[in-house]
Protein backbone atom coordinates (compact mmCIF):
# COMPACT_ATOMS: atom_id res chain seq x y z
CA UNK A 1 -60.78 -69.30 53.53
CA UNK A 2 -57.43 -66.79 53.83
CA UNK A 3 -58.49 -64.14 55.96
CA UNK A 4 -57.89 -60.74 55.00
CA UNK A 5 -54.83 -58.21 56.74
CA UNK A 6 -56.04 -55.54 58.83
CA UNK A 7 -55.76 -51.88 57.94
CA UNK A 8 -52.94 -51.26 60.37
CA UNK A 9 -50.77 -54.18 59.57
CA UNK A 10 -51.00 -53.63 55.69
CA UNK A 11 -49.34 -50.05 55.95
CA UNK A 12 -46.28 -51.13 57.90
CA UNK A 13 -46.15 -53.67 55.31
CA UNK A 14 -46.38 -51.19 52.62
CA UNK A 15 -43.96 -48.73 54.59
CA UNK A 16 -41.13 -51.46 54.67
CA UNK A 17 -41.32 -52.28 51.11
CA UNK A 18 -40.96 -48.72 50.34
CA UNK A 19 -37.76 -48.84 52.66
CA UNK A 20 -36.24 -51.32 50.84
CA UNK A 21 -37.22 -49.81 47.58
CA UNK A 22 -35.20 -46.58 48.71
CA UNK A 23 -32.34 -48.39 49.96
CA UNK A 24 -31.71 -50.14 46.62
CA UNK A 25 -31.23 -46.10 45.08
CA UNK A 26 -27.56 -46.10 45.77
CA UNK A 27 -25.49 -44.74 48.76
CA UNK A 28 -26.70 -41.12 50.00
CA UNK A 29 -23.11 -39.75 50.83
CA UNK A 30 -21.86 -36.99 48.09
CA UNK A 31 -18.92 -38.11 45.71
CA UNK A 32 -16.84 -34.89 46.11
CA UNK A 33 -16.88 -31.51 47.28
CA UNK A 34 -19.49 -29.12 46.24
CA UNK A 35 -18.80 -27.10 42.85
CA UNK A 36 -20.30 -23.53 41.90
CA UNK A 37 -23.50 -23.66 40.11
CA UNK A 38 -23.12 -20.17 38.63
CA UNK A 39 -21.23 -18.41 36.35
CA UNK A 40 -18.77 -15.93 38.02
CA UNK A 41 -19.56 -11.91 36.94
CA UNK A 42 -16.62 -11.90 34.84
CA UNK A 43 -17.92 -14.95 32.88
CA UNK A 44 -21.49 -13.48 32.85
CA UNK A 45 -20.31 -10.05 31.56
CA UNK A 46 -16.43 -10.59 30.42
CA UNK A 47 -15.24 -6.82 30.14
CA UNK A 48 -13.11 -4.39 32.00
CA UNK A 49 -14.20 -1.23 33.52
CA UNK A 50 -12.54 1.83 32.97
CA UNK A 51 -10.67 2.43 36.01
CA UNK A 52 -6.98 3.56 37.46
CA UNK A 53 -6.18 -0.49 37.66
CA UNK A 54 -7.20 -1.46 34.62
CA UNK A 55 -6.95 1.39 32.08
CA UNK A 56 -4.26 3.80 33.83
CA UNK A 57 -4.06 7.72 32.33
CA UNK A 58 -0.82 8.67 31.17
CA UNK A 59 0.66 12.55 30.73
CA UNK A 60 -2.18 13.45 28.41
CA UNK A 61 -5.10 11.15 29.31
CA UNK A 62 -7.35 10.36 32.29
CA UNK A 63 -7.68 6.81 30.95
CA UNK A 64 -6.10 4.62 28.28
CA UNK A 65 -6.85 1.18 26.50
CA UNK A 66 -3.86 -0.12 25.25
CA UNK A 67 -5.39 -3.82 24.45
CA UNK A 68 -7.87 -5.30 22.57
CA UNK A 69 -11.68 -6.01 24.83
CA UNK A 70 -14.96 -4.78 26.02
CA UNK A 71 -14.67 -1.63 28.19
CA UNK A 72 -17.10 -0.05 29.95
CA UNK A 73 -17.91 3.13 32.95
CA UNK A 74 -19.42 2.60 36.33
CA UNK A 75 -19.77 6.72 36.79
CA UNK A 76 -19.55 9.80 34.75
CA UNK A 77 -16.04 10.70 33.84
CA UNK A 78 -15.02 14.76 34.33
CA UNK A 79 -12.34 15.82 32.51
CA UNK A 80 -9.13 17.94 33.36
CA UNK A 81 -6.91 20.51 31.74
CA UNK A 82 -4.59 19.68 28.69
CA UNK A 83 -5.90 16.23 28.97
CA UNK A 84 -7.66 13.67 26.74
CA UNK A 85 -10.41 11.49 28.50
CA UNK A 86 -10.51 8.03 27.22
CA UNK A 87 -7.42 6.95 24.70
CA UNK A 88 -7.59 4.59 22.66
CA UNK A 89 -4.57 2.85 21.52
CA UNK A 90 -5.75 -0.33 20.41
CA UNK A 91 -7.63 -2.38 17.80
CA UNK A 92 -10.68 -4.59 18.75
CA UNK A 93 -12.25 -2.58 21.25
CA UNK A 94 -15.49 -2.00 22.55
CA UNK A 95 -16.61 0.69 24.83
CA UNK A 96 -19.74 1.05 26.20
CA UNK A 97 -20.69 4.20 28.52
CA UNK A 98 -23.67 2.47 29.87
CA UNK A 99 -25.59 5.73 30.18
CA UNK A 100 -22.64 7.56 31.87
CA UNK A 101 -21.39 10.79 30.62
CA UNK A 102 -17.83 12.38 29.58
CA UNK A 103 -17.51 15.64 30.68
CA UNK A 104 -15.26 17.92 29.41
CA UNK A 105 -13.90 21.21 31.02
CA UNK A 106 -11.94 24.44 29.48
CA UNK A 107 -8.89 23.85 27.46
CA UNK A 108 -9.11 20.21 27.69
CA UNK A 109 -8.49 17.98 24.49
CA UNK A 110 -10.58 14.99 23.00
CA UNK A 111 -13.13 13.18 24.96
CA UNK A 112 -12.60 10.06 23.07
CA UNK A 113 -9.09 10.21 21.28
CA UNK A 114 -7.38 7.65 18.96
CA UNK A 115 -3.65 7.49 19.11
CA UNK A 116 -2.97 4.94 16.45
CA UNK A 117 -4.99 3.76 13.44
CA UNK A 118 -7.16 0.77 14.52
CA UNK A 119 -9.89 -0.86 13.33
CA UNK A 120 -13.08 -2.69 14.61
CA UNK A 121 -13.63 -0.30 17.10
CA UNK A 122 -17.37 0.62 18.92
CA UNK A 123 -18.44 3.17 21.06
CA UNK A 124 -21.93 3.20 22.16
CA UNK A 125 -24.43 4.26 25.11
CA UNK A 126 -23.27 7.75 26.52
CA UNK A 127 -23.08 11.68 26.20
CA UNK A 128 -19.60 13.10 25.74
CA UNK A 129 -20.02 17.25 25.71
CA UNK A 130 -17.89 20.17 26.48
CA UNK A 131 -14.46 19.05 25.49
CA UNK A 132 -11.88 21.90 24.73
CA UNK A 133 -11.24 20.17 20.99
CA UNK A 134 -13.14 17.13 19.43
CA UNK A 135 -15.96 15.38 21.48
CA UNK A 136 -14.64 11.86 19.05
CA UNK A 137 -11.61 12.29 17.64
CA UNK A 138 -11.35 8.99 15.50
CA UNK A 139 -10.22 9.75 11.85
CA UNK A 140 -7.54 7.31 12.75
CA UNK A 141 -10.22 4.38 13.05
CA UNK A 142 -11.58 2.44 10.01
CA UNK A 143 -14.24 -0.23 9.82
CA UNK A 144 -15.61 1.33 13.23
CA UNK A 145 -18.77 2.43 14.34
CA UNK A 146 -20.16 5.33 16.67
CA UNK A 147 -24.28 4.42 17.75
CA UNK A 148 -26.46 5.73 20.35
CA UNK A 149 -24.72 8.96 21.64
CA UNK A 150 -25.21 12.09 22.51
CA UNK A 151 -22.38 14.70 21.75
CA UNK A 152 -23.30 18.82 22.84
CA UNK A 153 -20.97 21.89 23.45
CA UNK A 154 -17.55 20.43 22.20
CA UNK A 155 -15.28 23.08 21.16
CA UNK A 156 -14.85 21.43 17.18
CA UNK A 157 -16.36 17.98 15.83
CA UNK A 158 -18.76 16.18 17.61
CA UNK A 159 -17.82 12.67 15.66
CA UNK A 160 -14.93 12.87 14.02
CA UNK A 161 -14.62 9.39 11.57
CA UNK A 162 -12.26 7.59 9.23
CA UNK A 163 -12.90 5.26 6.27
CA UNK A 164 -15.73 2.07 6.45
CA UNK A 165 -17.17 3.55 9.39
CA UNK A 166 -20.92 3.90 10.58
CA UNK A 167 -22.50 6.79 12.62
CA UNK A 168 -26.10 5.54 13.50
CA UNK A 169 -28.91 6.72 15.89
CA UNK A 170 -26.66 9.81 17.12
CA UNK A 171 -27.64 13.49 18.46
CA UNK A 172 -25.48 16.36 18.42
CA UNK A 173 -25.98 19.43 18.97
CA UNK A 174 -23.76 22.80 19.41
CA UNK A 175 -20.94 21.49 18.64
CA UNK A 176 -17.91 23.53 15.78
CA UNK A 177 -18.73 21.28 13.53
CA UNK A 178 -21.35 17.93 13.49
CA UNK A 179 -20.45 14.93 12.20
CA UNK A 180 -17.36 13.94 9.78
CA UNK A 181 -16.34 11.01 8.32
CA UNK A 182 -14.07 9.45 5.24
CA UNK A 183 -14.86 7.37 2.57
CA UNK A 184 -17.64 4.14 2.28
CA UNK A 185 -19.22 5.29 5.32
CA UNK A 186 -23.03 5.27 6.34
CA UNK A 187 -24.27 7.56 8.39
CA UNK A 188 -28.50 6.52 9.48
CA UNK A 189 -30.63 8.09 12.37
CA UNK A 190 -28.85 11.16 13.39
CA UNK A 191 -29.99 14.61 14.03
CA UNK A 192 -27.32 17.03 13.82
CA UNK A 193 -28.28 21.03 15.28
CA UNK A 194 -26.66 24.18 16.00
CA UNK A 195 -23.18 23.43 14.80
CA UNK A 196 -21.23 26.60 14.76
CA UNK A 197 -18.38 25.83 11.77
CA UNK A 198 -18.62 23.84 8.69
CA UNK A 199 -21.27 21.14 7.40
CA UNK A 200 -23.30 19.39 10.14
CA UNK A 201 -22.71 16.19 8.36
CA UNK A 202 -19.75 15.63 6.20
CA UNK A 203 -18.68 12.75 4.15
CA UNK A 204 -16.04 11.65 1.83
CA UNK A 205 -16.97 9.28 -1.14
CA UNK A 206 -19.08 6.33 -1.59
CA UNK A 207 -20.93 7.31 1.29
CA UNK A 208 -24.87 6.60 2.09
CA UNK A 209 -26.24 9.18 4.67
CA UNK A 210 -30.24 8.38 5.42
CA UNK A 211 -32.92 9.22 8.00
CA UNK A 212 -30.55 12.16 8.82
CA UNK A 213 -31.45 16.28 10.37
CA UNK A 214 -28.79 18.50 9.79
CA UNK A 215 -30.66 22.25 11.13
CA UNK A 216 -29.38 25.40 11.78
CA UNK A 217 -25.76 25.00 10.77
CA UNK A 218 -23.87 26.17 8.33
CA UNK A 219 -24.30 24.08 5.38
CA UNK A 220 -26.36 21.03 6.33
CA UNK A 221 -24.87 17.74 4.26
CA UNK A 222 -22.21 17.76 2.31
CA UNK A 223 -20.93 14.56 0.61
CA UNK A 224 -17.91 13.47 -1.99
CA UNK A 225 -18.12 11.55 -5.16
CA UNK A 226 -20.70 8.12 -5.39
CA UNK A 227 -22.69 8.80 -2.28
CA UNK A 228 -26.30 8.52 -1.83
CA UNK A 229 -28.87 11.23 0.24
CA UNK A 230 -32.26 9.65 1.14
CA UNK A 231 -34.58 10.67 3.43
CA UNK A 232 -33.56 13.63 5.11
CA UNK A 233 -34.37 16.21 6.48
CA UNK A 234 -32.11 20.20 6.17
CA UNK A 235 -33.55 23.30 7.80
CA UNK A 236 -32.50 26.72 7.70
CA UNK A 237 -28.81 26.37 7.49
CA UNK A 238 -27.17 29.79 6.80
CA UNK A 239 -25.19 27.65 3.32
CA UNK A 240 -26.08 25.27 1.31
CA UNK A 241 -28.63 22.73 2.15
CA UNK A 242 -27.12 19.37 0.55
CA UNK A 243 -24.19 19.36 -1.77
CA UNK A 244 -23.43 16.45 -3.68
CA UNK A 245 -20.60 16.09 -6.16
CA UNK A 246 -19.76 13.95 -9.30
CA UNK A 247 -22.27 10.87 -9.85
CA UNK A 248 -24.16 11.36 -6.55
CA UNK A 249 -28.53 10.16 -5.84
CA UNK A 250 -30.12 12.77 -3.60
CA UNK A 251 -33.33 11.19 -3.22
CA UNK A 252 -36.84 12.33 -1.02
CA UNK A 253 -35.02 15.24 0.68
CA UNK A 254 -36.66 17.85 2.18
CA UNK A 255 -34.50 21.29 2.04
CA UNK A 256 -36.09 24.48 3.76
CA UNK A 257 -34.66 27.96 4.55
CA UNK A 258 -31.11 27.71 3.16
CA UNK A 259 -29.11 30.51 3.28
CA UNK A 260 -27.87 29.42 -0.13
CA UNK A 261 -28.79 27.12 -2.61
CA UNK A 262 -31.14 24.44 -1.51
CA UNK A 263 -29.61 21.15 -3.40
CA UNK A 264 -26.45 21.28 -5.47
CA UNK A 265 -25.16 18.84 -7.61
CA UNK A 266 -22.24 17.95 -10.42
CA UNK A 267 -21.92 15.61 -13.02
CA UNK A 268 -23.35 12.52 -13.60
CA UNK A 269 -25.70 12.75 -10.41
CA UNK A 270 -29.84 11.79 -9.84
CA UNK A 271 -32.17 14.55 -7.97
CA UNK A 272 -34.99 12.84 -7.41
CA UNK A 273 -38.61 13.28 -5.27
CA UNK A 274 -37.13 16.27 -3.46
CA UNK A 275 -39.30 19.10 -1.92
CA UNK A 276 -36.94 23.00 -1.51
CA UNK A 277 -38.47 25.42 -0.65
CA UNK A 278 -37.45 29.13 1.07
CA UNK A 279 -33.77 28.99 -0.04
CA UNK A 280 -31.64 32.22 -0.31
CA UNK A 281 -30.32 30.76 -3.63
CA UNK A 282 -31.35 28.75 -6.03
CA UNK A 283 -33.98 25.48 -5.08
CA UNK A 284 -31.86 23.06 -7.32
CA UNK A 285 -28.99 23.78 -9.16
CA UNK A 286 -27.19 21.30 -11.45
CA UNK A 287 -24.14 21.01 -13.94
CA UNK A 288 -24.08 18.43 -16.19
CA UNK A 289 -25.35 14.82 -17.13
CA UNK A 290 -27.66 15.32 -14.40
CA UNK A 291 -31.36 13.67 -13.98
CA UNK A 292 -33.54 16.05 -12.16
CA UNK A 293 -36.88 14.44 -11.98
CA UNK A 294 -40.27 15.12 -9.45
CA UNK A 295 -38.99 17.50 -7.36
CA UNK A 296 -41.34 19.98 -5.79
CA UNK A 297 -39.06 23.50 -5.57
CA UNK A 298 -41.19 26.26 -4.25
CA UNK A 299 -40.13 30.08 -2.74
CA UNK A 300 -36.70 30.28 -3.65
CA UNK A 301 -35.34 33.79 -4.20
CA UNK A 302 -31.91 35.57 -4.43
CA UNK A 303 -30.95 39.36 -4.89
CA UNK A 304 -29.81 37.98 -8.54
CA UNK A 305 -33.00 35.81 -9.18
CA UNK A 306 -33.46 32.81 -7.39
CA UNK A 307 -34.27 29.87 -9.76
CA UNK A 308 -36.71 27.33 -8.72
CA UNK A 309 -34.23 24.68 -10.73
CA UNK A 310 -31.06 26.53 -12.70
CA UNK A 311 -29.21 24.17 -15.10
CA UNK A 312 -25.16 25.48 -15.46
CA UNK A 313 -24.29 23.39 -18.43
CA UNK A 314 -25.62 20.51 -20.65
CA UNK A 315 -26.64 16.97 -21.01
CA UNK A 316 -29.46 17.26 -18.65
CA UNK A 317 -33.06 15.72 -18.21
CA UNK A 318 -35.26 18.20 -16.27
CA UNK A 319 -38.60 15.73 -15.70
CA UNK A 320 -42.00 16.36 -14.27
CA UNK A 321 -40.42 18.86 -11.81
CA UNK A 322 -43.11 21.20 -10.36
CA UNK A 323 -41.99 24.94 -9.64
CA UNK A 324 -44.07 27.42 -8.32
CA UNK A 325 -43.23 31.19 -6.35
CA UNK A 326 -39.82 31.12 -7.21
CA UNK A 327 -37.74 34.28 -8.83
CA UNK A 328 -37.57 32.04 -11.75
CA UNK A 329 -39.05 28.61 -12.29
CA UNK A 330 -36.99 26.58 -14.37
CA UNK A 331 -33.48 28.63 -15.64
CA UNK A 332 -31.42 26.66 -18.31
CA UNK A 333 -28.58 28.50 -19.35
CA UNK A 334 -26.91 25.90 -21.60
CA UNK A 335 -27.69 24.12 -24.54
CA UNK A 336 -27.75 19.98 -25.25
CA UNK A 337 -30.86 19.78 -22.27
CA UNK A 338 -34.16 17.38 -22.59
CA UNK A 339 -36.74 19.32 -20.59
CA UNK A 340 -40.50 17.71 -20.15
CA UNK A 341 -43.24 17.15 -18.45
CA UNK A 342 -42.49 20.28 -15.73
CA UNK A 343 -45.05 22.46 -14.21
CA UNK A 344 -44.88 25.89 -13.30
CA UNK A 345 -46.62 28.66 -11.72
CA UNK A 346 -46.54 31.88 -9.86
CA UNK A 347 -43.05 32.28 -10.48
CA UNK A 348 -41.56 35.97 -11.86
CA UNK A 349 -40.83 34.32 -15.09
CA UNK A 350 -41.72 30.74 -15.52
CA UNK A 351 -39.38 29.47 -17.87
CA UNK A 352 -36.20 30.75 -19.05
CA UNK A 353 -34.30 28.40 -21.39
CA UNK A 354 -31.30 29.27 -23.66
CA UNK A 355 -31.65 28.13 -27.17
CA UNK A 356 -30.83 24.69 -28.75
CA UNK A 357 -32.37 22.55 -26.00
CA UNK A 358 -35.03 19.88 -26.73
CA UNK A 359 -38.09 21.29 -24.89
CA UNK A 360 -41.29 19.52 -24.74
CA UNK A 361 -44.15 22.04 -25.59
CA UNK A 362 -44.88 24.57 -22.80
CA UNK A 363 -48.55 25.12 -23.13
CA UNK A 364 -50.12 27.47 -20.57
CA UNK A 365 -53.71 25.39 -19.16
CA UNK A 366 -56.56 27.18 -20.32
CA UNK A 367 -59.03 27.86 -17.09
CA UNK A 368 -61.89 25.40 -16.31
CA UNK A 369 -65.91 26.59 -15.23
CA UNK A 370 -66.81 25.69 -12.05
CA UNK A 371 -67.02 21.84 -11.71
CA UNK A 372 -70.04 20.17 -9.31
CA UNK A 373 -69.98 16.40 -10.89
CA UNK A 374 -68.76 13.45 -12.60
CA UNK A 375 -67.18 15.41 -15.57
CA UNK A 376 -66.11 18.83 -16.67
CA UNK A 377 -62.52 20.57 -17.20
CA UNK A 378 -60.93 22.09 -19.50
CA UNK A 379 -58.11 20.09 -20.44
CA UNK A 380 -54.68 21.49 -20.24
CA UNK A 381 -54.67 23.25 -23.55
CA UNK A 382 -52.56 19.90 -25.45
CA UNK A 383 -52.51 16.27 -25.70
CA UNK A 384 -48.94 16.13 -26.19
CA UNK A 385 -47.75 13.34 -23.51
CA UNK A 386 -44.06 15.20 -23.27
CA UNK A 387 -45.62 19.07 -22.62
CA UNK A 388 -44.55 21.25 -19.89
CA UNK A 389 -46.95 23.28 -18.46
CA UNK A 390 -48.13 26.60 -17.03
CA UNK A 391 -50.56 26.87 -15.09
């Protein structure tokens, strides 16, 4: 019979086989020299800051960037007399303020000034106030885009844009004038206040400006040819509210407390879903070959008779507006309109139309009794699906 190996002699056993096990791995001793593990900072973060190395001022500017790359501050930037304080004489750049501000000073120029036309440019991240001129000066940029800034106290424009450009999730506020920009350009997210010249925001054609505030101001949004309003916001500007031109959609606007008309539009353009009210003018007011349809226009008076909605000239359709405390309700002083399904009341006069439009029947509601139920009501005096109403 084998015997059996004791405890003590059946771990060294184990121990050595294990050794040899180990030994059979390959040799121990490193085949080179250690390497980095880690990425350096430059290829973590590959940009340049703004600096006296790397983006040297020249006669008129603190700092310049003369090529193409990411830029971006380490401090606030104050800036000096007869000086610009970032130039920007390249295409392809990116500058980032990282929170930081630029800081103008009396009689100094452009916080942000382009020298040459460029394109693909972004600035982003910062406050840039109190510059002697333009807080952006960048008309000469196109296919650029200004997001996430804050622009206060500069002497004219806060953003000042060229063509293909985007202005998005901005705040200005006291600046000469607010934001301005050239043609196919979007403006989204921006509140513009206080602006002390022209338009808070102003756009050339083909433009789309949404989600915008444009208050107290002199007029509040004013666009060019083809451009589409949606979703803003104008209050108590001392001009007009929002001016579109030819072939232009202002759509789910709220105007309040213009000093002039409320909405204006030309030719060819869509009012639509609006709500003026309070205007030192006229609520809406349109030319021609204009479709003016469920707007709410409400408390709009002028020393010569503020019109809820005033038609100029012909080749409208006015459609299931609702007017109500206005000088006038609906004013058409042309011929060649279609005008149904709008509602007025409480206005001086609630419709005054010229002659030779086609009017749907304007029936004033008869009164109901008092109504505790399932049924009751009078009706509205017709059953005439195209009727405008008094009421």
């Amino acid at each position: 019979m084998k015997g059996k190996l004791s405890a003590p002699i059946a771990l060294v056993c184990l121990l050595l086989a294990s050794a040899d096990r180990a030994s059979a791995q390959g040799s121990l001793t490193p085949p080179g020299a250690p390497v980095p593990l880690f990425k350096t900072l430059q290829q973590v973060e590959p940009r340049l800051e703004i600096n006296a190395a790397n983006t040297p001022g020249d006669a008129d500017s603190l700092f310049q960037i003369t090529q193409p790359g990411s830029y971006y501050l380490t401090g606030n930037i104050t800036g000096a007399v007869g000086k610009y304080g970032v130039e920007i004489a390249a295409s392809g750049v990116t500058l980032d303020l990282m929170g930081f501000e630029l800081a103008g000073v009396s009689n100094s120029l452009n916080g942000i000034h382009f020298v040459v036309a460029s394109t693909n440019v972004s600035i982003r991240n910062g406050t840039v106030r109190n510059w002697g001129d333009n807080g952006i000066r960048a008309n000469l940029a196109v296919n650029s885009r200004c997001e996430r800034l804050l622009l206060s106290g500069n002497e004219n424009l806060g953003i000042w844009l060229g063509d293909g450009c985007v202005v998005s999730d901005c705040t200005l506020s006291g600046n000469g004038d607010g934001i301005q920009t050239g043609n196919r350009c979007l403006v989204s997210d921006s509140t513009v206040t206080s602006s002390t010249g022209g338009a808070a925001i102003a756009c050339g054609t083909d433009c789309l400006v949404v989600r915008c505030a444009a208050t107290s101001g002199d007029d509040g949004i004013v666009v060019g040819d083809r451009s589409t309003v949606a979703d803003c916001t104008v209050y108590q500007n001392a001009g007009t509210g929002i001016q579109a031109f030819a072939s232009c959609i202002v759509s789910g606007c709220t105007v309040r407390e213009s000093g002039a008309n409320g909405i204006g539009a030309t030719e060819g353009s869509t009012i639509r879903g609006c709500t003026v009210t309070v205007s030192v003018g006229d609520g809406i007011v349109v030319s021609r070959d204009c479709l003016v349809i469920e707007n709410h226009c409400h408390d709009n008076h002028a020393v010569t008779g503020g019109a809820g909605i005033r038609v100029t000239a012909q080749d409208n359709v006015i459609d299931s507006n609702n007017m109500t405390g206005n000088d006038l309700g609906l004013r058409v002083a042309s011929f060649g309109n279609l005008i149904i399904r709008n509602t007025a009341s409480g206005n001086g006069t609630n419709y005054v139309i010229a002659a030779t439009n086609k009017v749907g029947v304007i029936v004033a509601a008869p009164n109901s009794a008092a109504i505790s139920g399932s049924t009751g009501g009078a009706g509205v005096g017709t059953t005439e699906p195209w009727a405008n109403l008094s009421y």
